[in-house]
C-alpha atoms as a PDB file:
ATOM      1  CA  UNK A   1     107.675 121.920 106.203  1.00  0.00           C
ATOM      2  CA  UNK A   2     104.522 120.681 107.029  1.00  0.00           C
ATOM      3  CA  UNK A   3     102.311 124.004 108.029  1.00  0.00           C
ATOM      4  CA  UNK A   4     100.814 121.559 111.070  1.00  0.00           C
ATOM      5  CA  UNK A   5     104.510 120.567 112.294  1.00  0.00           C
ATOM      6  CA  UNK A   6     105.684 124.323 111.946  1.00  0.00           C
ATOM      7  CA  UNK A   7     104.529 125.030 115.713  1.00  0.00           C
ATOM      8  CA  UNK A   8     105.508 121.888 116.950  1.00  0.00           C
ATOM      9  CA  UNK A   9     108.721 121.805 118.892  1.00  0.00           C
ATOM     10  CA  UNK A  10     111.421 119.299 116.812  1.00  0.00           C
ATOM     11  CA  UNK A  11     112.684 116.362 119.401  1.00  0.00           C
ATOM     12  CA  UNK A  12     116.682 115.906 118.110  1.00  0.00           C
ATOM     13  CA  UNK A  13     117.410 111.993 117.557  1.00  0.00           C
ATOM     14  CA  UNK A  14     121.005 111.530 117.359  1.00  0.00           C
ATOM     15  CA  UNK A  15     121.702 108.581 115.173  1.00  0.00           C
ATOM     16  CA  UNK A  16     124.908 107.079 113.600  1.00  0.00           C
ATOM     17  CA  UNK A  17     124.729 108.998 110.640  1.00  0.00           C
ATOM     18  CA  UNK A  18     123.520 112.700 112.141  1.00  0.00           C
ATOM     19  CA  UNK A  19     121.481 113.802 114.974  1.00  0.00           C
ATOM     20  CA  UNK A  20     117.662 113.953 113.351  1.00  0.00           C
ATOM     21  CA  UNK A  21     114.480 116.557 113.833  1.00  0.00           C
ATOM     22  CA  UNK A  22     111.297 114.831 114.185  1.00  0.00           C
ATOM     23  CA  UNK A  23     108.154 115.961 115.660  1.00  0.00           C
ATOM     24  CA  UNK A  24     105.130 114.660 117.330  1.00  0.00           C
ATOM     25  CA  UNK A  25     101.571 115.425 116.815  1.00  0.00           C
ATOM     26  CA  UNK A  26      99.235 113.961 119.716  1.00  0.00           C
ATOM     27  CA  UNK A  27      99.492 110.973 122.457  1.00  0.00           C
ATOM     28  CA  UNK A  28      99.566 107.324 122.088  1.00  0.00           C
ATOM     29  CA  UNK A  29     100.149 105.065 119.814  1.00  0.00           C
ATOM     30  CA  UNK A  30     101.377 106.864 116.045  1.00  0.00           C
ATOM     31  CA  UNK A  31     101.769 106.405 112.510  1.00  0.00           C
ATOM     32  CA  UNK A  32     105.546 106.914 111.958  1.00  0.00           C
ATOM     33  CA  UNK A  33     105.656 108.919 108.420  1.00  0.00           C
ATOM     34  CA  UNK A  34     109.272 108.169 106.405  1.00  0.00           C
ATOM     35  CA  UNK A  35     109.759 109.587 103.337  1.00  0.00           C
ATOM     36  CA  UNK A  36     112.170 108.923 100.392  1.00  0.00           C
ATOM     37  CA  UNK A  37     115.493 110.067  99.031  1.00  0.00           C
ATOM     38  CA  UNK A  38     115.641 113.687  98.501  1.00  0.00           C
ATOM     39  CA  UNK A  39     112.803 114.580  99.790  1.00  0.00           C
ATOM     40  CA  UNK A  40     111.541 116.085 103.628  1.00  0.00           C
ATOM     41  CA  UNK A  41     108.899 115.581 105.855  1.00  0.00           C
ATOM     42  CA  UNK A  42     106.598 118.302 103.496  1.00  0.00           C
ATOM     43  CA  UNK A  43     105.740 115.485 101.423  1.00  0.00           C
ATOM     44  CA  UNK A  44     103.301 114.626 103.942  1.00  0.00           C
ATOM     45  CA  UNK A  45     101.471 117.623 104.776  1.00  0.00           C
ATOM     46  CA  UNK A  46      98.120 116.167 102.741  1.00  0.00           C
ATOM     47  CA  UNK A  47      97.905 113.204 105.381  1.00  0.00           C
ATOM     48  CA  UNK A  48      99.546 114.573 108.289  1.00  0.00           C
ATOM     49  CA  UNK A  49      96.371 117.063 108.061  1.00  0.00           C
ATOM     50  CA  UNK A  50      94.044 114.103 107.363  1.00  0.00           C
ATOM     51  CA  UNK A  51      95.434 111.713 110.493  1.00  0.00           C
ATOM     52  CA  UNK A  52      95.307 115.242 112.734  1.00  0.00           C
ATOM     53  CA  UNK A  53      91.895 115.897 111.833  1.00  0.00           C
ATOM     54  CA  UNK A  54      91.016 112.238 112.427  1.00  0.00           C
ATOM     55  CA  UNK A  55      92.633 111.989 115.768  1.00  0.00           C
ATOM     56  CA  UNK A  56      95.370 109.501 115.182  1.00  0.00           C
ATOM     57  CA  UNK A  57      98.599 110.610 116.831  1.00  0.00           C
ATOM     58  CA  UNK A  58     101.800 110.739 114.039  1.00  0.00           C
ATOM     59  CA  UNK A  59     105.211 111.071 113.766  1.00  0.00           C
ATOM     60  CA  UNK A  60     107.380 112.919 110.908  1.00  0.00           C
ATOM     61  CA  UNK A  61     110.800 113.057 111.228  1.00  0.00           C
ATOM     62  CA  UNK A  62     113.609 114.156 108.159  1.00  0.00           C
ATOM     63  CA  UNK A  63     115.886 111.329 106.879  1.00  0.00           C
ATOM     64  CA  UNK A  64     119.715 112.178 107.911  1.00  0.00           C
ATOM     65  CA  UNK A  65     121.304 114.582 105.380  1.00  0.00           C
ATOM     66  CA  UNK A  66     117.495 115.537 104.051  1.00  0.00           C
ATOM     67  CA  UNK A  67     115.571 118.914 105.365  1.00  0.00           C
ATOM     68  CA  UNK A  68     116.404 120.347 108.844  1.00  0.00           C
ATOM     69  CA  UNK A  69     118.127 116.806 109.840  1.00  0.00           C
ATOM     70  CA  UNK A  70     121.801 116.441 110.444  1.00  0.00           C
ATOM     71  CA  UNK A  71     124.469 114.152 108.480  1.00  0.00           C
ATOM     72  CA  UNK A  72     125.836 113.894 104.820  1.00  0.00           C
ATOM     73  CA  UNK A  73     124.028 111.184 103.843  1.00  0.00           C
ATOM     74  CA  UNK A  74     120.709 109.092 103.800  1.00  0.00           C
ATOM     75  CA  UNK A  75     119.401 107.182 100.822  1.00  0.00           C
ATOM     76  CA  UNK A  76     119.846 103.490 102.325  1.00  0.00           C
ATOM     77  CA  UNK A  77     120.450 101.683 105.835  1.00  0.00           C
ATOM     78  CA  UNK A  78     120.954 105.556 107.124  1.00  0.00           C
ATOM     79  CA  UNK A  79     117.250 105.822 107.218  1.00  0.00           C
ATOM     80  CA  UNK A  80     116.750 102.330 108.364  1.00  0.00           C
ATOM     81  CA  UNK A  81     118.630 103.543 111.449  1.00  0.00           C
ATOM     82  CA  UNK A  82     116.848 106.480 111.263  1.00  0.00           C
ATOM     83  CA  UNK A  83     113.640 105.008 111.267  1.00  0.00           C
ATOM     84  CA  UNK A  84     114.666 102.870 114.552  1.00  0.00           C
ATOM     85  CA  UNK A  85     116.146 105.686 116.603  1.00  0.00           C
ATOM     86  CA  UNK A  86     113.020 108.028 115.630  1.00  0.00           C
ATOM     87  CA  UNK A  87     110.582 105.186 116.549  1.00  0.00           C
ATOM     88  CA  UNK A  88     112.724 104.296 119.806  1.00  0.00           C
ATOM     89  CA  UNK A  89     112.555 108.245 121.251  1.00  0.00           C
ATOM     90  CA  UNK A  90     109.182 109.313 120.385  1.00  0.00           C
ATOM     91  CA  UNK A  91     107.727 105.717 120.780  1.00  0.00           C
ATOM     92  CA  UNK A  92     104.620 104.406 120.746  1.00  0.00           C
ATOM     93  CA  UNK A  93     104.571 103.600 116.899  1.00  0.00           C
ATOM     94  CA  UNK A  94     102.124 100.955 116.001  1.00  0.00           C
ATOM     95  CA  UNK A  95     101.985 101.860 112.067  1.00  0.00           C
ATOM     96  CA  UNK A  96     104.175 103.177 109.549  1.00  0.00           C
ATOM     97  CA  UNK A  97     103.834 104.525 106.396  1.00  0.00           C
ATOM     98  CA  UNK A  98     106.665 105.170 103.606  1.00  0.00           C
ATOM     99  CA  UNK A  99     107.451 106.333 100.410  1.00  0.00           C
ATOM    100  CA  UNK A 100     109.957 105.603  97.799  1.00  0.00           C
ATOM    101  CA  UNK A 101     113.264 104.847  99.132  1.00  0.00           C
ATOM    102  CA  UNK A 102     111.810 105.461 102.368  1.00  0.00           C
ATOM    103  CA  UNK A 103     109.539 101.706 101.838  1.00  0.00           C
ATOM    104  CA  UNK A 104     113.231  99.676 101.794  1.00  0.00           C
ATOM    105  CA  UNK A 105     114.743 101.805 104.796  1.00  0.00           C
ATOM    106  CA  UNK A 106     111.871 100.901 106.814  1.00  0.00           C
ATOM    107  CA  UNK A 107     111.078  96.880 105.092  1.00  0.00           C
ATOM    108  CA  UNK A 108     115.421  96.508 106.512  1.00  0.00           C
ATOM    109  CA  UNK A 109     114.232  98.052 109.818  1.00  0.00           C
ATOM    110  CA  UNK A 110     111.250  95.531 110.116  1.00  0.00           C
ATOM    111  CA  UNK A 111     113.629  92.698 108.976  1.00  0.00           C
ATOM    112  CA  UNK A 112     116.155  93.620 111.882  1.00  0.00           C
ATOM    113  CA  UNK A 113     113.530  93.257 114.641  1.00  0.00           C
ATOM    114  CA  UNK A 114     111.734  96.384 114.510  1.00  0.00           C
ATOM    115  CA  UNK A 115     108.315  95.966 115.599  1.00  0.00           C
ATOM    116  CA  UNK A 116     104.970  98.060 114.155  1.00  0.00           C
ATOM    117  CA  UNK A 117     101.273  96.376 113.816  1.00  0.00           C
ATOM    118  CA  UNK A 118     100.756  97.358 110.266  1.00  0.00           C
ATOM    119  CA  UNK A 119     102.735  99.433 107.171  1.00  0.00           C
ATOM    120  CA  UNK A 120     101.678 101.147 103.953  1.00  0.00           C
ATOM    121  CA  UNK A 121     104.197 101.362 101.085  1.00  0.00           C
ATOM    122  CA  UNK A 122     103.565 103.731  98.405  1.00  0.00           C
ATOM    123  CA  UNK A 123     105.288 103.985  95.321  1.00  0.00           C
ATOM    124  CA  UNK A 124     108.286 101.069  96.754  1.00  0.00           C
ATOM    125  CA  UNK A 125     111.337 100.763  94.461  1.00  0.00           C
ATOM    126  CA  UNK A 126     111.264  96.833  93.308  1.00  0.00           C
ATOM    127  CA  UNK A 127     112.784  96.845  90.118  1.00  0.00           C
ATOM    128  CA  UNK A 128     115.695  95.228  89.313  1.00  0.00           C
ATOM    129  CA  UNK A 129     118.662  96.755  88.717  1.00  0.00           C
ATOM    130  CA  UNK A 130     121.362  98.332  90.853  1.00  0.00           C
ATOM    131  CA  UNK A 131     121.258 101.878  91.907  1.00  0.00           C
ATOM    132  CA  UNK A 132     124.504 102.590  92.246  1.00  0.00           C
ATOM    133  CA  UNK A 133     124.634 102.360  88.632  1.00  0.00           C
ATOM    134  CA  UNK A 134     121.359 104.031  87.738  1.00  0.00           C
ATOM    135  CA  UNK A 135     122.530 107.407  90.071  1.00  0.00           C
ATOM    136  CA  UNK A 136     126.066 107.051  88.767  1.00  0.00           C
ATOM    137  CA  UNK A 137     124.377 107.408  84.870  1.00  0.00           C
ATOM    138  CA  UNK A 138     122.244 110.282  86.213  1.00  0.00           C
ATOM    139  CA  UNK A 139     124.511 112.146  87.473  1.00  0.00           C
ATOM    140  CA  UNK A 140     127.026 111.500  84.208  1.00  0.00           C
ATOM    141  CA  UNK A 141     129.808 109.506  86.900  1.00  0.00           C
ATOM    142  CA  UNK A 142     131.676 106.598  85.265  1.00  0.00           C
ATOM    143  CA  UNK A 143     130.974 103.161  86.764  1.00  0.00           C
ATOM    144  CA  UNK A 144     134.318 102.610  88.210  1.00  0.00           C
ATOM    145  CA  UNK A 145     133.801 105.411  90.331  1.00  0.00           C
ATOM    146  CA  UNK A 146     130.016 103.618  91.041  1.00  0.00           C
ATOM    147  CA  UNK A 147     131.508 100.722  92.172  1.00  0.00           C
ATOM    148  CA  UNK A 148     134.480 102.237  94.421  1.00  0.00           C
ATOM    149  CA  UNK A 149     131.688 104.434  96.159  1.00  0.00           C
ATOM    150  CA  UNK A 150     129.183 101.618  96.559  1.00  0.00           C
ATOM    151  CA  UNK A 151     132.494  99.219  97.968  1.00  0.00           C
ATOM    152  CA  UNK A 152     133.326 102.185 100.533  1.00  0.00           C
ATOM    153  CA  UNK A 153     129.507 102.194 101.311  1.00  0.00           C
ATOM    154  CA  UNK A 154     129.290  98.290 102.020  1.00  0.00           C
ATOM    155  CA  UNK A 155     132.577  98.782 104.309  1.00  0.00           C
ATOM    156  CA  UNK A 156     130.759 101.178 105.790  1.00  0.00           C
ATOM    157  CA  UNK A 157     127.438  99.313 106.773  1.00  0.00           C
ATOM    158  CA  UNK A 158     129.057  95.885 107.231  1.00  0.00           C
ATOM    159  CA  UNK A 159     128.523  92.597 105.271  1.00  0.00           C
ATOM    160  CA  UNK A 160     125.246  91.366 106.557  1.00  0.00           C
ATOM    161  CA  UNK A 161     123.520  94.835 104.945  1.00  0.00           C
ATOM    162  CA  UNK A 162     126.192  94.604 102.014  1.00  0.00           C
ATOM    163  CA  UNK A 163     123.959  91.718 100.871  1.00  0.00           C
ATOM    164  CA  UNK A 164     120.425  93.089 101.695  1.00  0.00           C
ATOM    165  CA  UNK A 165     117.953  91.817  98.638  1.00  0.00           C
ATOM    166  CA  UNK A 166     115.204  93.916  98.726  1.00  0.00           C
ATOM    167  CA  UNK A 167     113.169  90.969  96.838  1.00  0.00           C
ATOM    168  CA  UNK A 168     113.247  88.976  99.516  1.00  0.00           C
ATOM    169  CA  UNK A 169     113.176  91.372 102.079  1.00  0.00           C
ATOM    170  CA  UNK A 170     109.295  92.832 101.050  1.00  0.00           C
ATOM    171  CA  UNK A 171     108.146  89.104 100.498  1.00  0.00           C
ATOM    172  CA  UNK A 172     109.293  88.312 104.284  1.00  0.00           C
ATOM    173  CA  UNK A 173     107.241  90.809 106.085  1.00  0.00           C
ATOM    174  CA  UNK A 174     105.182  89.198 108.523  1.00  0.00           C
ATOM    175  CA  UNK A 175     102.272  91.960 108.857  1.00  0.00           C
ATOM    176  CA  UNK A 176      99.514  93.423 107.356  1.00  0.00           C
ATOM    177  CA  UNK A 177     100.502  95.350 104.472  1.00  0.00           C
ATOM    178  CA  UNK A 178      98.426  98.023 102.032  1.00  0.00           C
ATOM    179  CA  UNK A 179     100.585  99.257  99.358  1.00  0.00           C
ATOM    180  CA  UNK A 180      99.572 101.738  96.648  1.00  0.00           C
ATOM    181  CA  UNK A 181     101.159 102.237  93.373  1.00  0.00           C
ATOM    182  CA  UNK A 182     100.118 104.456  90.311  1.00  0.00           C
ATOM    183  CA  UNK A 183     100.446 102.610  87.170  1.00  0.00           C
ATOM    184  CA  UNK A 184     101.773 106.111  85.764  1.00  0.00           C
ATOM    185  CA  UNK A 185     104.600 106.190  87.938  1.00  0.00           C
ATOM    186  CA  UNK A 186     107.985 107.567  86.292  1.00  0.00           C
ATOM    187  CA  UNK A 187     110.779 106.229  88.762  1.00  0.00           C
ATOM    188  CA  UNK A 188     109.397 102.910  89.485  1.00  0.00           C
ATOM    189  CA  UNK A 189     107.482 100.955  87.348  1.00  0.00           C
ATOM    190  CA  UNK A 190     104.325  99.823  89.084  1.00  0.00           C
ATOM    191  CA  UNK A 191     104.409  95.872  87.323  1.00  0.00           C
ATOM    192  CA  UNK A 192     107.594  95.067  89.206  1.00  0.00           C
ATOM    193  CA  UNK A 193     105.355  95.962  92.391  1.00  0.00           C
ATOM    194  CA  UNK A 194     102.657  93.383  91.109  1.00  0.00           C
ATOM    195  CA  UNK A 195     105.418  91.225  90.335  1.00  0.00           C
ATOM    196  CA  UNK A 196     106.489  91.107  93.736  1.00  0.00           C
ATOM    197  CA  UNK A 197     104.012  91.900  95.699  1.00  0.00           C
ATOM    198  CA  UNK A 198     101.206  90.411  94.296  1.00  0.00           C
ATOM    199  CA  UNK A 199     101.368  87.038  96.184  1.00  0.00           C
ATOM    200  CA  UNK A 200     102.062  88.321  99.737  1.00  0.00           C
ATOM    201  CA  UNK A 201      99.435  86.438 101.808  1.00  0.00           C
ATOM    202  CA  UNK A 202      98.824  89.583 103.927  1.00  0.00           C
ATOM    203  CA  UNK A 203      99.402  92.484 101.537  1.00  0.00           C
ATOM    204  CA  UNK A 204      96.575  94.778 100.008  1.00  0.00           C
ATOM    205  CA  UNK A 205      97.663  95.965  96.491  1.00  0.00           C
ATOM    206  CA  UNK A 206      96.261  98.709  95.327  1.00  0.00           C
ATOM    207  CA  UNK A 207      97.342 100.606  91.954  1.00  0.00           C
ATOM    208  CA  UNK A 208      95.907 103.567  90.850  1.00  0.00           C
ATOM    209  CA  UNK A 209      96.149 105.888  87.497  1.00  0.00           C
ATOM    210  CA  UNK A 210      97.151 109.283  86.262  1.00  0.00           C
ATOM    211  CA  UNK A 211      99.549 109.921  89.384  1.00  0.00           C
ATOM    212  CA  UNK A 212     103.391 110.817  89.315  1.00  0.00           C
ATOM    213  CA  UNK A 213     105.463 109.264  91.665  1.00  0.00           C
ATOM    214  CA  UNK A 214     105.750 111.662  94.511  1.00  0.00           C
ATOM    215  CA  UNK A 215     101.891 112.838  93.415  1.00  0.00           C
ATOM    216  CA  UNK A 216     100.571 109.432  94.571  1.00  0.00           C
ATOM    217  CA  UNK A 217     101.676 110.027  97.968  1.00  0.00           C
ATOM    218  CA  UNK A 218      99.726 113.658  98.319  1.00  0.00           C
ATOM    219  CA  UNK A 219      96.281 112.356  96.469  1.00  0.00           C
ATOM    220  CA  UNK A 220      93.329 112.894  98.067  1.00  0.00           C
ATOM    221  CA  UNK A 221      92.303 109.981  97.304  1.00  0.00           C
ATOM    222  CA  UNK A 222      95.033 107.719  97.906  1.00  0.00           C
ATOM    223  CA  UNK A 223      95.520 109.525 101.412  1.00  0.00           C
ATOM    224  CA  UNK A 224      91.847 108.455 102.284  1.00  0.00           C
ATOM    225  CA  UNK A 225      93.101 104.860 101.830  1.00  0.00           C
ATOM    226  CA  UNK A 226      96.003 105.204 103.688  1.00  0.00           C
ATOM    227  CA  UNK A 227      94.480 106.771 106.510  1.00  0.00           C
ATOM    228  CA  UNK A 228      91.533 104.333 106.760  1.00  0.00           C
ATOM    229  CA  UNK A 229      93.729 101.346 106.867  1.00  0.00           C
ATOM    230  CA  UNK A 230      96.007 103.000 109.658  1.00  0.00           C
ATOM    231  CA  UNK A 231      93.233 103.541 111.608  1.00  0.00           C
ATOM    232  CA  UNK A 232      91.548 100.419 111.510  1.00  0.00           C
END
């Protein structure tokens, strides 16, 4: 955890998938902070000191079935709920910033009606390809079993979200957008970024070297970017 959210009292978000621990540092309006799959709110303990130290007010909360949070799952439309209840209870978001998985969770949130001024994506997961398949060969699972989990997930979240194309989702954000990506980046390939990205009328790309994937969301100086643009 986060050594600055370590004497902060947790605020318990029930949600759909698992009641969720997020914290609060200062008053008004906040940056919400979401992170990615398999990963907890430590990931942000390079900016959450930079935003405290600048005076902007933040929220960090753990995806369901991640750190101290609740639930069994949360790689998908879990932390898109997430991401709504979080914002709903602590309030008074007017940015967000997100990493990894955590960039689609909160574009689907956005794209259902959620409202923030401005977001920063770093590291977002645009390349083709579906990831049932790619965990299913990670984790050595045949693809039949891939596709029955991924048809009990779609039951699960309803056909609307069944269909979600992240694509098209990113490319229909109406708001300004900075979004960082290291050209190094092992997980996600940083050209399918500029492929989509690129033209977005109101998004600031920014690519960077020598930076892993989680790395580029704990660099000094990518963290000076981020926080400059959320507090403009």
């Amino acid at each position: 955890m986060s050594e600055r959210l370590a004497t902060v009292e947790p605020t318990v978000v029930p949600t759909r998938w698992g009641d969720v621990s997020a914290w609060r540092l200062g008053s008004g309006p906040a940056v919400l902070l979401v992170h990615g799959f398999e990963d907890d709110n430590s990931l942000w303990s390079p900016l959450i000191d930079e935003l405290a130290d600048r005076g902007r007010s933040l929220v960090a909360f753990d995806l369901p079935g991640h750190g101290v949070s609740g639930g069994d799952w949360g790689m998908s439309f879990e932390g898109t709920d997430a991401v709504v209840a979080v914002a709903a209870a602590l309030e008074a978001i007017d940015a967000v910033v997100a990493h990894s998985a955590g960039c689609g969770m909160t574009t689907a949130a956005i794209g259902e009606g959620w409202h923030v001024d401005r977001a920063v994506f770093i590291a977002p997961p645009l390349g083709v390809g579906d990831r049932w398949f790619r965990k299913a060969s990670t984790l050595g699972v045949p693809e039949d079993i891939a596709l029955a989990a991924r048809a009990l997930y779609f039951d699960a979240i309803g056909p609307e979200r069944a269909g979600w194309e992240p694509r098209t989702a990113y490319t229909a954000l109406d708001l300004d957008l900075l979004i960082v990506h290291s050209r190094d980046d092992e997980r996600f390939a940083s050209r399918d970024t500029e492929d989509v990205m690129s033209s977005h009328p109101r998004a600031n790309l920014v690519l960077v070297d020598g930076l892993s994937h989680r790395r580029t969301a704990r660099d000094p100086g990518v963290i000076n970017v981020v926080a400059d643009f959320v507090m403009s």
